[in-house]
N, C-alpha and C. Protein backbone atom coordinates (compact mmCIF):
# COMPACT_ATOMS: atom_id res chain seq x y z
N UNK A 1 0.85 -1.20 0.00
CA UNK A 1 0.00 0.00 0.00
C UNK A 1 0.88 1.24 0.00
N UNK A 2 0.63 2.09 -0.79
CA UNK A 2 1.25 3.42 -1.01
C UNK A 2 1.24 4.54 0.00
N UNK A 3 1.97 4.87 0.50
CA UNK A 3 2.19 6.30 1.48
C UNK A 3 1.13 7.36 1.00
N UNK A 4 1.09 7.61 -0.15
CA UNK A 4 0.64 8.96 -0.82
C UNK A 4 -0.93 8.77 -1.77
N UNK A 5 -1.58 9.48 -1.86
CA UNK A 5 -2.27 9.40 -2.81
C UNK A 5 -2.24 9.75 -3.99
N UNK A 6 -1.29 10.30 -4.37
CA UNK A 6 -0.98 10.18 -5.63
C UNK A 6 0.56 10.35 -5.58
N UNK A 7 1.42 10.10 -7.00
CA UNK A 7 2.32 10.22 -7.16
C UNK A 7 2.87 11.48 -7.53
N UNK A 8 2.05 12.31 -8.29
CA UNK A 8 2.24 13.47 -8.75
C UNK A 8 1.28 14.76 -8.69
N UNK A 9 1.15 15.86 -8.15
CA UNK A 9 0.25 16.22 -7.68
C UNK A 9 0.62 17.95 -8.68
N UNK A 10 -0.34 18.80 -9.62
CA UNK A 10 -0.03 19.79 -10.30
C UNK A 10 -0.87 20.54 -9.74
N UNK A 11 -0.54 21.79 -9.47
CA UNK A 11 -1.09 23.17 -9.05
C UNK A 11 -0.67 24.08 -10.21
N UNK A 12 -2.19 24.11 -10.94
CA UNK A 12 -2.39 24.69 -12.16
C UNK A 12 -2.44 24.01 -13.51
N UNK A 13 -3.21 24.91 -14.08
CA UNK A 13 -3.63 24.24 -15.50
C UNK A 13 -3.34 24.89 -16.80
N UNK A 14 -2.21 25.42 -16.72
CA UNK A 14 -1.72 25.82 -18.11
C UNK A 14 -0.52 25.33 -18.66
N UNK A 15 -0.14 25.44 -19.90
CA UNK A 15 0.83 24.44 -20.65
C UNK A 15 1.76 23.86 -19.92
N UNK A 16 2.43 24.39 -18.67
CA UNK A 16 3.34 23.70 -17.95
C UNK A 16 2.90 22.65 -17.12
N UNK A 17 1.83 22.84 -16.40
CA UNK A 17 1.29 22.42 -15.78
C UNK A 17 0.34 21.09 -16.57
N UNK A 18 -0.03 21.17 -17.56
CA UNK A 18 -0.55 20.35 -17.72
C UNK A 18 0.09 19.01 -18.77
N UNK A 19 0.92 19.85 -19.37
CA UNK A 19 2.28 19.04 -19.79
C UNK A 19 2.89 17.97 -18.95
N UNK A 20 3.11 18.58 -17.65
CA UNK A 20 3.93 18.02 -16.87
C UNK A 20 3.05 16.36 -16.43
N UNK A 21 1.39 16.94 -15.80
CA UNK A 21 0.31 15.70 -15.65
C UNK A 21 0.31 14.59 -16.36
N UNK A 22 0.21 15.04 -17.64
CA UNK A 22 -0.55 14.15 -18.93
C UNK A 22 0.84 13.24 -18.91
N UNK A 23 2.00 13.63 -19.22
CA UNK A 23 3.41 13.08 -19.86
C UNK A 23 3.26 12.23 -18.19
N UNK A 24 3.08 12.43 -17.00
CA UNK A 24 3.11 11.65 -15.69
C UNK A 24 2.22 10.77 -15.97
N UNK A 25 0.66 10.85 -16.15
CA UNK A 25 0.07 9.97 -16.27
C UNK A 25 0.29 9.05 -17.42
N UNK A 26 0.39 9.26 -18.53
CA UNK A 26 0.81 7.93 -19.45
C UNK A 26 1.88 7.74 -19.13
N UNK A 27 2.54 7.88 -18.11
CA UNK A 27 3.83 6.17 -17.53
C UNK A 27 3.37 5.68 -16.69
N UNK A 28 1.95 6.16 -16.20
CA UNK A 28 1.80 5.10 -15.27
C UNK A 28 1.51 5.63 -13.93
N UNK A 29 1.96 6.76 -14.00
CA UNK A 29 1.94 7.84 -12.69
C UNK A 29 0.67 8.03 -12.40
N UNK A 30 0.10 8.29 -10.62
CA UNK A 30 -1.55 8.41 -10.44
C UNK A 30 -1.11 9.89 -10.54
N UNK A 31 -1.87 10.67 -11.05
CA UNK A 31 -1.73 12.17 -11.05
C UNK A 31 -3.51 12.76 -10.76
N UNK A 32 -2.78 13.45 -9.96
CA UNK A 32 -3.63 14.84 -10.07
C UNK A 32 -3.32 16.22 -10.24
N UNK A 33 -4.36 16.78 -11.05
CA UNK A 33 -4.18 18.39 -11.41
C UNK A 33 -5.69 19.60 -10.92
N UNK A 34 -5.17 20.53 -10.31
CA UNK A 34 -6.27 21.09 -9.96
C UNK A 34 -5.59 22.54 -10.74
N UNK A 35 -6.93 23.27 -10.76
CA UNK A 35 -7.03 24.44 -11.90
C UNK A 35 -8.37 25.57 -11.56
N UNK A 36 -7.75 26.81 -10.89
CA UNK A 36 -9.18 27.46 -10.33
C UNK A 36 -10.11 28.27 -11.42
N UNK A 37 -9.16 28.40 -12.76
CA UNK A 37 -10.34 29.21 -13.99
C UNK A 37 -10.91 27.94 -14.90
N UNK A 38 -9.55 28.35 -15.98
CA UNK A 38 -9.85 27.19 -16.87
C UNK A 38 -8.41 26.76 -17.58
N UNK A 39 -8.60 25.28 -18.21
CA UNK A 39 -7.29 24.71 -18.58
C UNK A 39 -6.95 25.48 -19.63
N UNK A 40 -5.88 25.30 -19.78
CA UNK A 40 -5.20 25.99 -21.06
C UNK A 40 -4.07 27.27 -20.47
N UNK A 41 -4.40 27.85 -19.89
CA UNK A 41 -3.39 28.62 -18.92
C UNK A 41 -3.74 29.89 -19.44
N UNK A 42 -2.27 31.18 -19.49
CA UNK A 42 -2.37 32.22 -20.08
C UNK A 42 -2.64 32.46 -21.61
N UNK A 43 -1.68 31.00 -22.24
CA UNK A 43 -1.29 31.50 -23.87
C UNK A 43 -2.77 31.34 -24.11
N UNK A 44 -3.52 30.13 -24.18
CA UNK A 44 -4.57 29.82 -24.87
C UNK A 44 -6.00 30.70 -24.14
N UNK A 45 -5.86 30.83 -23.09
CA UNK A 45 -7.29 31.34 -22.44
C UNK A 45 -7.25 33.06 -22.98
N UNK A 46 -5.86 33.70 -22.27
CA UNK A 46 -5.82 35.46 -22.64
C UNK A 46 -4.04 35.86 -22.61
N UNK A 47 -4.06 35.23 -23.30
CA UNK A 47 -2.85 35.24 -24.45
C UNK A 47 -2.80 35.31 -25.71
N UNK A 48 -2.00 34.51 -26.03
CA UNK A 48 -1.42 34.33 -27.49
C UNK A 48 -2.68 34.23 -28.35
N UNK A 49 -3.27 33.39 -28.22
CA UNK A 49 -4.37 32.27 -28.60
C UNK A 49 -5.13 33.61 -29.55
N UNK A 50 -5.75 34.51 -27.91
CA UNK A 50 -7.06 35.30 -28.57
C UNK A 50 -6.21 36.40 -29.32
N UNK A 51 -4.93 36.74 -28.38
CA UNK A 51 -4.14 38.28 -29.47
C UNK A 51 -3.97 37.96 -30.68
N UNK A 52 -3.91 36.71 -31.50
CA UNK A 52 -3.73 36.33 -32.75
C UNK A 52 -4.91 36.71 -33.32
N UNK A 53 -5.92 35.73 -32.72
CA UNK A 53 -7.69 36.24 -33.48
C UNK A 53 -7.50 37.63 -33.86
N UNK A 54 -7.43 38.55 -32.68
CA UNK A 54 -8.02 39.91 -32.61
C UNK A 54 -6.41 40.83 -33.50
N UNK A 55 -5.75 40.22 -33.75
CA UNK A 55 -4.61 40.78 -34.58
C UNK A 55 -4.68 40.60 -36.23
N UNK A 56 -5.57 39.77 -36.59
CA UNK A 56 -6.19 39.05 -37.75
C UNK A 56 -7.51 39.76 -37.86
N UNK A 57 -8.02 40.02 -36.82
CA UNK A 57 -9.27 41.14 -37.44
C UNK A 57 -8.83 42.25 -37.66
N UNK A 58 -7.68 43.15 -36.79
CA UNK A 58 -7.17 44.19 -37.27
C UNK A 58 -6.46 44.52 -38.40
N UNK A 59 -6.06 43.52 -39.07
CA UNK A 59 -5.16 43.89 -40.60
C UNK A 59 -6.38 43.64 -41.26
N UNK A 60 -7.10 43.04 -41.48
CA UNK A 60 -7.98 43.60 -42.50
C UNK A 60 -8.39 44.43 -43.07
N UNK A 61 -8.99 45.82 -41.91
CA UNK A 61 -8.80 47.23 -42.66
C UNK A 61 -7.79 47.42 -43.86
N UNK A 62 -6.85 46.80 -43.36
CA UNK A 62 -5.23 47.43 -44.57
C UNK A 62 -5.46 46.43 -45.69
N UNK A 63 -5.60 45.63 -45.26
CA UNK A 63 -5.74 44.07 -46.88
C UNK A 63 -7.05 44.69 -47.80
N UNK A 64 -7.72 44.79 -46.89
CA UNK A 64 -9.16 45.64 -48.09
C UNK A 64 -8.79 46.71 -48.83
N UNK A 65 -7.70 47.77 -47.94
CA UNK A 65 -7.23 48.76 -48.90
C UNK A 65 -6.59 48.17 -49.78
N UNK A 66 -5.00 47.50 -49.65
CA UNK A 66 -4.21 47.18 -50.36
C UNK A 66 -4.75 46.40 -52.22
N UNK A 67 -6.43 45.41 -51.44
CA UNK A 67 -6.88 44.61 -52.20
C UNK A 67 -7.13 45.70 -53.69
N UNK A 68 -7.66 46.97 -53.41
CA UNK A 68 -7.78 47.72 -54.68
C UNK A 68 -6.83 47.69 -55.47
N UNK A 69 -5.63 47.64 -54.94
CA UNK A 69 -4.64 48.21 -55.93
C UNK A 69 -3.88 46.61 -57.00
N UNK A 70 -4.63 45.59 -56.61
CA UNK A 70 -4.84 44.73 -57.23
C UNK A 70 -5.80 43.92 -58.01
N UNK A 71 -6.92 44.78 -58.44
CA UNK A 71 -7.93 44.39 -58.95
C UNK A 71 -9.45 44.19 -58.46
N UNK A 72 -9.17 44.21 -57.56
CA UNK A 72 -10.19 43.46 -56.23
C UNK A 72 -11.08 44.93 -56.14
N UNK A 73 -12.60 44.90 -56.32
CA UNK A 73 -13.28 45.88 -56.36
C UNK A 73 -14.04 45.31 -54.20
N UNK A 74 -13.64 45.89 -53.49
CA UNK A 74 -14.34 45.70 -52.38
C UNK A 74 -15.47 46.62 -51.55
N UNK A 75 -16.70 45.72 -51.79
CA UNK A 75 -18.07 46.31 -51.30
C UNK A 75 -18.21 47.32 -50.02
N UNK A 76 -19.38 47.34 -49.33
CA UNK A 76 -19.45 47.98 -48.48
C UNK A 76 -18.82 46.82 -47.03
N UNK A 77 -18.05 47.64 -45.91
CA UNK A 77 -17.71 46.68 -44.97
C UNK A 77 -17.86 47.13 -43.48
N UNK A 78 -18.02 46.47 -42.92
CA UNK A 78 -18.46 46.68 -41.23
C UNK A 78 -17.93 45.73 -40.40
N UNK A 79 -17.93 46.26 -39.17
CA UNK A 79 -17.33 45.22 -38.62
C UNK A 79 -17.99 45.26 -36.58
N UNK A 80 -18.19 43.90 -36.29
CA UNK A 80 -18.97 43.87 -35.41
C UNK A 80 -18.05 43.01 -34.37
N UNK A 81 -17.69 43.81 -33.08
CA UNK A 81 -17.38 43.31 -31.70
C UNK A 81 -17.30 42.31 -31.73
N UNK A 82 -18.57 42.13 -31.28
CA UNK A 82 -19.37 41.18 -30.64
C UNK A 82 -19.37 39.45 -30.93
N UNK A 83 -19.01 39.63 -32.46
CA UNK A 83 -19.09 38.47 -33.26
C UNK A 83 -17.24 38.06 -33.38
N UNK A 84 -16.80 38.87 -33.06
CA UNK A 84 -15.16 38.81 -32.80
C UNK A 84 -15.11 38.15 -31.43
N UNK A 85 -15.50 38.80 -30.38
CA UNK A 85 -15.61 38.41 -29.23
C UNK A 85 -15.97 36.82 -29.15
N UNK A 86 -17.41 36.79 -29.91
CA UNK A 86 -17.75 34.86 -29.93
C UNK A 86 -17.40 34.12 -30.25
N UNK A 87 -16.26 34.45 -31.49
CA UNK A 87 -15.26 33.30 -32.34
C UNK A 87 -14.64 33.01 -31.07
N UNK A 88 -13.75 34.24 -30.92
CA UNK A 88 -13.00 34.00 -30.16
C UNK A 88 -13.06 33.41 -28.79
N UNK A 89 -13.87 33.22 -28.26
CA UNK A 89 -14.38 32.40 -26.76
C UNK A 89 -14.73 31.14 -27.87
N UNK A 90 -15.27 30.66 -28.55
CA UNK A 90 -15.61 29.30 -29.06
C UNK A 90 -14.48 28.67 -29.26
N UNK A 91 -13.59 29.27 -29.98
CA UNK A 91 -12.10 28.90 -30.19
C UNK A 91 -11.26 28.56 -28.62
N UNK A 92 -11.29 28.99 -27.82
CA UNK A 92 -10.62 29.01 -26.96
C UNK A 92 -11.22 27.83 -25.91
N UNK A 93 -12.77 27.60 -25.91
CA UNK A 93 -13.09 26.59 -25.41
C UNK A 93 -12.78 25.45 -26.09
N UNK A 94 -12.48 25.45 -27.26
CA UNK A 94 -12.44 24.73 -28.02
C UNK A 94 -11.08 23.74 -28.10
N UNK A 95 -9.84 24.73 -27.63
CA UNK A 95 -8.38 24.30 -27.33
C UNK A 95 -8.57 23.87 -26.05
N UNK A 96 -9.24 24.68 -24.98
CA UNK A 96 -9.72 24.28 -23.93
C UNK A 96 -10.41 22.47 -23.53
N UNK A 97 -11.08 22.05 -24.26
CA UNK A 97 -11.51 21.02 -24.32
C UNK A 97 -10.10 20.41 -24.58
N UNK A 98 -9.32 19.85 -25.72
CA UNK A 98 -8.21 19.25 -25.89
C UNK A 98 -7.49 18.93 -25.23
N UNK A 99 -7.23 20.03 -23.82
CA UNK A 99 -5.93 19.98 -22.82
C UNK A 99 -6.76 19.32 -21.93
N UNK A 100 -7.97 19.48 -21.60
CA UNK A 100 -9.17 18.09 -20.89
C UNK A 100 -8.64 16.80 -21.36
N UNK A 101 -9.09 16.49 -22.52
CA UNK A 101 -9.21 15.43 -22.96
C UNK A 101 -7.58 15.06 -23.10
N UNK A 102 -6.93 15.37 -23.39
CA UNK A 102 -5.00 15.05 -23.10
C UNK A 102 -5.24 14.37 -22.00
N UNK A 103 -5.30 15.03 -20.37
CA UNK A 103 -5.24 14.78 -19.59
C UNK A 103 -6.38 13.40 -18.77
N UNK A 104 -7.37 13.60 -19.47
CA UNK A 104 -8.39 12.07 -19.32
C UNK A 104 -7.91 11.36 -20.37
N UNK A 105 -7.24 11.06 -21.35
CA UNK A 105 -6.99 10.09 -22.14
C UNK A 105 -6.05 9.33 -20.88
N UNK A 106 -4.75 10.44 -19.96
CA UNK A 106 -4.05 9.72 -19.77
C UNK A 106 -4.43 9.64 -18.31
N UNK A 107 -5.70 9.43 -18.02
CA UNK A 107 -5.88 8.95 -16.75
C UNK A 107 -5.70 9.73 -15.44
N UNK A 108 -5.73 11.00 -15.83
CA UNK A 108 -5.65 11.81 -14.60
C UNK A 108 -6.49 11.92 -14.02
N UNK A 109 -6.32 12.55 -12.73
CA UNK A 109 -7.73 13.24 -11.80
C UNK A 109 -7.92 14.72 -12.10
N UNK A 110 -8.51 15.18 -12.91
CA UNK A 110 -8.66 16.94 -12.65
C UNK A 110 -10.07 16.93 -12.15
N UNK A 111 -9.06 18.47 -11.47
CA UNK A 111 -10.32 19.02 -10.16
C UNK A 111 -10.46 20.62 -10.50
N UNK A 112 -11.67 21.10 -10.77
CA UNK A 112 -11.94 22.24 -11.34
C UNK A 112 -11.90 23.50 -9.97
N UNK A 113 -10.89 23.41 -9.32
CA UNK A 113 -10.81 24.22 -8.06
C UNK A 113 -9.22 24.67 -7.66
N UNK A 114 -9.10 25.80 -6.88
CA UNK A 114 -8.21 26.68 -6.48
C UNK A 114 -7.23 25.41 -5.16
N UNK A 115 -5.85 25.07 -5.96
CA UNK A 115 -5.27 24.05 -4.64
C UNK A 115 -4.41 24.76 -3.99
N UNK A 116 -4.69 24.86 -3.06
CA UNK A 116 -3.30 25.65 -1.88
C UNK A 116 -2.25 24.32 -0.82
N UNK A 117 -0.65 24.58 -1.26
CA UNK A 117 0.00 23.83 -0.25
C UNK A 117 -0.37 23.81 0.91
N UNK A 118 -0.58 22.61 1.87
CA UNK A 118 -0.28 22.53 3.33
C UNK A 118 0.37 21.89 3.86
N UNK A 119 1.65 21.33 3.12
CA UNK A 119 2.68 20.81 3.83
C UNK A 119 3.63 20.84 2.49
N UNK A 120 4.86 20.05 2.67
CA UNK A 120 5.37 19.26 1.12
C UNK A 120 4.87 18.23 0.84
N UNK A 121 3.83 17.71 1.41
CA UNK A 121 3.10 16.51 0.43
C UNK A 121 1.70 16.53 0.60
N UNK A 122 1.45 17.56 1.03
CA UNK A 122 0.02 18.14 1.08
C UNK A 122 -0.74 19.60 0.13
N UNK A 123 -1.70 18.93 -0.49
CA UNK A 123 -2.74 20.12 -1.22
C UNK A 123 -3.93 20.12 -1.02
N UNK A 124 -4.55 21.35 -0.33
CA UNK A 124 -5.86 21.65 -0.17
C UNK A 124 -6.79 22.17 -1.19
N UNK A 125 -7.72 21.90 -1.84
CA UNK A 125 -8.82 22.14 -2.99
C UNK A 125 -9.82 22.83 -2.10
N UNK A 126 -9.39 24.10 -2.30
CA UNK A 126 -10.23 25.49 -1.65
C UNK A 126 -11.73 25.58 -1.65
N UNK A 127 -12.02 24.97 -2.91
CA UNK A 127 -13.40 24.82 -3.50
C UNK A 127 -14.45 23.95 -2.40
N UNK A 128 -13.97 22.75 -2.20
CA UNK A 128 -14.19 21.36 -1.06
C UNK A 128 -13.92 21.46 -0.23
N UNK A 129 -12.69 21.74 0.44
CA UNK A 129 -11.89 21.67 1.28
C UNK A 129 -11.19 20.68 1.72
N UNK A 130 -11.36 19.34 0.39
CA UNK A 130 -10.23 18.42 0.11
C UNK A 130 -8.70 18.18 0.37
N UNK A 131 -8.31 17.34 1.24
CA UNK A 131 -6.92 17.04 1.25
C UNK A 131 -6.22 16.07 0.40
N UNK A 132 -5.23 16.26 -0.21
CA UNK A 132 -4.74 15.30 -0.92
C UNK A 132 -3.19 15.15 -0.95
N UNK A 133 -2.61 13.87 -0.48
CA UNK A 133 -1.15 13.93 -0.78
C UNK A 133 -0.43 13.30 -1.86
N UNK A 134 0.59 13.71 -1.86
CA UNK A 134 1.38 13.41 -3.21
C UNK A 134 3.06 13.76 -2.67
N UNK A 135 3.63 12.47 -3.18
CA UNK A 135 5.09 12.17 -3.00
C UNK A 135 6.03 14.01 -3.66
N UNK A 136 5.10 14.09 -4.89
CA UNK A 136 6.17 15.37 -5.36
C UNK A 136 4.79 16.29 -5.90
N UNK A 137 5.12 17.61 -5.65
CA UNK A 137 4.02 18.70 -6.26
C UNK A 137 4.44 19.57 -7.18
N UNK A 138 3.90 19.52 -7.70
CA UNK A 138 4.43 20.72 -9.24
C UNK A 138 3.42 22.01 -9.15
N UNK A 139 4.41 23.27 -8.88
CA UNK A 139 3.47 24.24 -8.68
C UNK A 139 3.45 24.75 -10.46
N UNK A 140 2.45 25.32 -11.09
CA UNK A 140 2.92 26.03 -12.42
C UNK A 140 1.42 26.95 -12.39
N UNK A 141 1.63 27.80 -11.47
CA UNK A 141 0.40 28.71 -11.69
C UNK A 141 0.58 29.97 -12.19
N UNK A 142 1.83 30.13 -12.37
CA UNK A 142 1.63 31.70 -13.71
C UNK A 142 1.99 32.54 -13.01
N UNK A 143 1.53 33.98 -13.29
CA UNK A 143 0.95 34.79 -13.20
C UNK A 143 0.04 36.04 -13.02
N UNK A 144 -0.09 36.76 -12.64
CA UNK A 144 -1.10 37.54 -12.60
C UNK A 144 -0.72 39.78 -12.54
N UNK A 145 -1.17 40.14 -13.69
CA UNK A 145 -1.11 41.68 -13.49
C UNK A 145 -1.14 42.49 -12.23
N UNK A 146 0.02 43.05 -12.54
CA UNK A 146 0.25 43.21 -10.98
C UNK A 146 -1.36 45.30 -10.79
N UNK A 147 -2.28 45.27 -10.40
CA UNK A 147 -3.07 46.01 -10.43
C UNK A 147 -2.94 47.43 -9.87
N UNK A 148 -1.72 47.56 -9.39
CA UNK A 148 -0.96 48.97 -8.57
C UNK A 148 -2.39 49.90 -7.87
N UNK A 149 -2.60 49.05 -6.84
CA UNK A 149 -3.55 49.50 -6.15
C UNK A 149 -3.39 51.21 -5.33
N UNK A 150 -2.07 50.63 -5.54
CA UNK A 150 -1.32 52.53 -4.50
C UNK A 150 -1.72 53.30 -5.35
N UNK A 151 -1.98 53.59 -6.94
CA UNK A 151 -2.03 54.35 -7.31
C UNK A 151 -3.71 54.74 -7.46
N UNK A 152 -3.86 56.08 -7.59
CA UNK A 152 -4.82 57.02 -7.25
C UNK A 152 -5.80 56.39 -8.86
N UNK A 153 -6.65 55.83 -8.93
CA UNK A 153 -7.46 56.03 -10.73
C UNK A 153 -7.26 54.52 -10.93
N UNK A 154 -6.33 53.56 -10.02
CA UNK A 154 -6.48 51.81 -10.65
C UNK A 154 -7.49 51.41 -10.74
N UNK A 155 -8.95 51.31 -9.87
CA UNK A 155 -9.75 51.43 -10.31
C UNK A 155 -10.54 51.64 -11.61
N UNK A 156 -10.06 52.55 -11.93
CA UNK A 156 -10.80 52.96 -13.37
C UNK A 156 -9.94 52.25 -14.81
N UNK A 157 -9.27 51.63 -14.39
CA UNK A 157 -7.97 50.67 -15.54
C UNK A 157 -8.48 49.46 -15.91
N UNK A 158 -7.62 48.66 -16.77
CA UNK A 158 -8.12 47.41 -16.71
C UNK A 158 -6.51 46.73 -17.10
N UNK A 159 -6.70 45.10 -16.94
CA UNK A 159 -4.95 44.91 -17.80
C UNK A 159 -5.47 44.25 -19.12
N UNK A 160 -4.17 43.69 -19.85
CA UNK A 160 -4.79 42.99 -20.97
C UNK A 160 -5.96 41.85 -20.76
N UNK A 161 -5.91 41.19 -19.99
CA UNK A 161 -6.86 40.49 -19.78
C UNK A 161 -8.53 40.62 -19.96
N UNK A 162 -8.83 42.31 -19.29
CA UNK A 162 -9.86 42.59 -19.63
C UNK A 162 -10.39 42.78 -20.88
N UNK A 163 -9.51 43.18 -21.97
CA UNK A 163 -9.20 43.68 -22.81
C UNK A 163 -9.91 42.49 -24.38
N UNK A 164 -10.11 41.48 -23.64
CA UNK A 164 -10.47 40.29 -24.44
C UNK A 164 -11.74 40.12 -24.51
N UNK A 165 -12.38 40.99 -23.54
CA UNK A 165 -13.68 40.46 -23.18
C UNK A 165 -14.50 41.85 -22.56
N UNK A 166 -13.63 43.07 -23.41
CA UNK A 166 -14.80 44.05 -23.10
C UNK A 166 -16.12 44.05 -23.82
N UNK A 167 -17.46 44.53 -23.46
CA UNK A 167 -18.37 44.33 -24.05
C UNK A 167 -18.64 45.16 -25.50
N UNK A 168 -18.36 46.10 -25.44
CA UNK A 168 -18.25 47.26 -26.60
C UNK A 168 -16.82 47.43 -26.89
N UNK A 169 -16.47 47.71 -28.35
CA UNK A 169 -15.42 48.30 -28.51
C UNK A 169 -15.11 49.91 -28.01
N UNK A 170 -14.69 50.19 -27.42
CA UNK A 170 -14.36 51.19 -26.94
C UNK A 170 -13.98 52.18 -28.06
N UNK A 171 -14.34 53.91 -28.30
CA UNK A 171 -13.91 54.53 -29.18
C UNK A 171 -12.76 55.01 -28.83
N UNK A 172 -12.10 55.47 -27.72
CA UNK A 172 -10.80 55.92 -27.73
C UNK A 172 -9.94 54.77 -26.49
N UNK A 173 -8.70 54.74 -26.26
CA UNK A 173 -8.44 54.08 -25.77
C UNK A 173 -6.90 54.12 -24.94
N UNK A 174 -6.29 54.42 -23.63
CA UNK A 174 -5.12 54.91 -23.63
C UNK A 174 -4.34 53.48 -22.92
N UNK A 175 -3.30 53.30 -23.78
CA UNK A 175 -2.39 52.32 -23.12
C UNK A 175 -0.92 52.96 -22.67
N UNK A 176 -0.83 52.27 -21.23
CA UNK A 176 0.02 52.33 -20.24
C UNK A 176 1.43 50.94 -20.81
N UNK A 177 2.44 51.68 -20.95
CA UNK A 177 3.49 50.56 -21.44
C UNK A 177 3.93 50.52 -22.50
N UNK A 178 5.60 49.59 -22.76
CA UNK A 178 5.94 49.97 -24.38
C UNK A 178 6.58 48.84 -24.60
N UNK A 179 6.08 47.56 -23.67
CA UNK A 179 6.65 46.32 -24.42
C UNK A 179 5.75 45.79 -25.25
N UNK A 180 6.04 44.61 -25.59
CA UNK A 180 5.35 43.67 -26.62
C UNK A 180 3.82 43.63 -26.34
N UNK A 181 3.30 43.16 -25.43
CA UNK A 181 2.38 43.19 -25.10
C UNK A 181 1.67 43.87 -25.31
N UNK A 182 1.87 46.04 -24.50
CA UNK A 182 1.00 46.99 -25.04
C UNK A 182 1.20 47.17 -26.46
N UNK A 183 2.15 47.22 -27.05
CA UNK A 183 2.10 47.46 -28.45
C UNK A 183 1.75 46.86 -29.43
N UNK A 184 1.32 45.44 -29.23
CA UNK A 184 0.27 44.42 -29.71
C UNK A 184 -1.15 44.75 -29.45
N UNK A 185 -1.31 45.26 -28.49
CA UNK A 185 -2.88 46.01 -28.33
C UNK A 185 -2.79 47.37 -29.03
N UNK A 186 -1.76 47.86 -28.79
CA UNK A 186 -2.04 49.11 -29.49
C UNK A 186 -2.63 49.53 -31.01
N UNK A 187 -1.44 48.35 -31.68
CA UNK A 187 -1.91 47.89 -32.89
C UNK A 187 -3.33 47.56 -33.24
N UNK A 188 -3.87 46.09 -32.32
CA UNK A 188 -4.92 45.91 -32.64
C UNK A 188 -5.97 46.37 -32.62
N UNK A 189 -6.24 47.93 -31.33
CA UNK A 189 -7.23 49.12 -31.27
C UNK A 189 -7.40 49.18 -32.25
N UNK A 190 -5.88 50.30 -32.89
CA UNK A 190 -6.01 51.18 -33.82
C UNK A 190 -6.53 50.24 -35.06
N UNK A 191 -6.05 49.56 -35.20
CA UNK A 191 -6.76 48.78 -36.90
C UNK A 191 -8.21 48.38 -36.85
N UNK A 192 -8.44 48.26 -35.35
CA UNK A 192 -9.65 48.20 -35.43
C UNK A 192 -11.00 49.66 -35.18
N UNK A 193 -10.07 50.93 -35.66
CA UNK A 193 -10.93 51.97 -35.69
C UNK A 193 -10.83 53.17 -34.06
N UNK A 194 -9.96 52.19 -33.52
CA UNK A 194 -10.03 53.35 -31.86
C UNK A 194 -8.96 54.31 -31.72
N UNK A 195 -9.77 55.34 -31.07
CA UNK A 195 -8.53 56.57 -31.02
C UNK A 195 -7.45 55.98 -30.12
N UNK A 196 -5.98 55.62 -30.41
CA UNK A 196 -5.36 54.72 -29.66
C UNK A 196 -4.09 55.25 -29.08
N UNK A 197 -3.82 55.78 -27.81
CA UNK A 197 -2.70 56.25 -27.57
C UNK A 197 -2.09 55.56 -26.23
N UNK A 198 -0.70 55.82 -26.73
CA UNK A 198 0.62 54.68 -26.29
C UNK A 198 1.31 55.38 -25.27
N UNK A 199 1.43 55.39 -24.31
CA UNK A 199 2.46 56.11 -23.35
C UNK A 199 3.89 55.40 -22.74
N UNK A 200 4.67 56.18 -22.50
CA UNK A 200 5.86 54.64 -22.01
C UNK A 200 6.79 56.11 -21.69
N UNK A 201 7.12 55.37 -20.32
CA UNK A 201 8.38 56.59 -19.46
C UNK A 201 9.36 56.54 -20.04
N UNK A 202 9.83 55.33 -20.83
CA UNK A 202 11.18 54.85 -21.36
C UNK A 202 11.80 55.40 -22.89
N UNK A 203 12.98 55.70 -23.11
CA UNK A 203 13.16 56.58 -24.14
C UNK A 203 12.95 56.12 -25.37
N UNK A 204 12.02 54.81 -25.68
CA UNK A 204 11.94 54.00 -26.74
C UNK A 204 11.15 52.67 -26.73
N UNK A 205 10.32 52.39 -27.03
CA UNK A 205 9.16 51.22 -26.98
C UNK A 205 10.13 50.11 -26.93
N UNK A 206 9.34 48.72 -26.78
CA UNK A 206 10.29 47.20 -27.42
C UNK A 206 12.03 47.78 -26.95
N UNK A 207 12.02 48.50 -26.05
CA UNK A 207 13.40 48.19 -25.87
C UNK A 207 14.35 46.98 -24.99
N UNK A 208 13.34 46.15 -24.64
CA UNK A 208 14.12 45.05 -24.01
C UNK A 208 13.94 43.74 -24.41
């Protein structure tokens, strides 16, 4: 009889994290993975995944222009939020499902809840208030925007995250920052029609 209840125990559900499960469970390993949003992590949930979608609706404006100067007579065109917004959540549940099913092909336990350490071979599932041990724990939980509460107006901000899932496109729009990140939104405002301005303390965007 085994000491532990499982062999491998993951805190969090995004590519590292769930990499690490799936590749444990098909050798054989009892694994469990707990996950307090949804699988897929940053890239696929409000990452990479959706900035691609919404970076692909923004060049279009320019391809419709460009298309004239190649023959291409192009009609009247519009363009709707909302229906950007729904691809994009269908799509993402959609990768979402896959990193599920990875992980039940190979026999894991996932638990759709927030796990907090209580020892080194102990994890609590916040949700239940489940104990569970495990010989080794793999933390891979990411992340998170740091919200600079000290400052006077955070409140009234949002980070990229929100940014995926506002309800209206916003007509003007001011971004804070000059790495990759803001300037990938910046882009994608402006192509998509918003008054879009870039701020950055630093003497030059993408400088690192």
């Amino acid at each position: 009889m085994t000491a532990y209840d499982y062999d491998l125990f993951v805190i969090g559900g995004g590519s590292g994290g769930v990499r690490s499960g799936r590749v444990a469970a098909s050798l054989g390993k009892r694994v469990g993975i707990a996950e307090e949003y949804r699988y897929g992590g940053t890239c696929v949930i409000r990452g990479c995944v959706p900035k691609k979608l919404f970076v692909y609706a923004s060049q279009f404006p320019e391809h419709f222009e460009d298309s004239e100067g190649f023959g291409w007579s192009v009609g009247e065109r519009s363009f709707d939020w909302k229906k950007l917004i729904a691809a994009k959540d269908k799509e993402i549940t959609r990768l979402e499902g896959l990193y599920r099913k990875g992980l039940e092909d190979a026999k894991a336990d996932i638990f759709d809840s927030r796990a907090e350490l209580v020892d080194a071979h102990t994890v609590k599932l916040t949700k239940t208030g489940e104990t569970f041990t495990a010989e080794r724990i793999v933390i891979a939980v990411g992340g998170t925007p740091n919200e600079h509460r000290a400052l006077p107006g955070h409140e009234l901000t949002i980070s990229s995250n929100e940014a995926f899932d506002l309800e209206e496109l916003p007509k003007s729009i001011l971004i804070a920052g000059g790495g990759y990140i803001a300037v990938e939104f910046a882009n994608i405002f402006h192509g998509l029609g918003v008054e879009t301005t870039l701020i950055y303390r630093g003497r030059e965007i993408l400088s690192r």
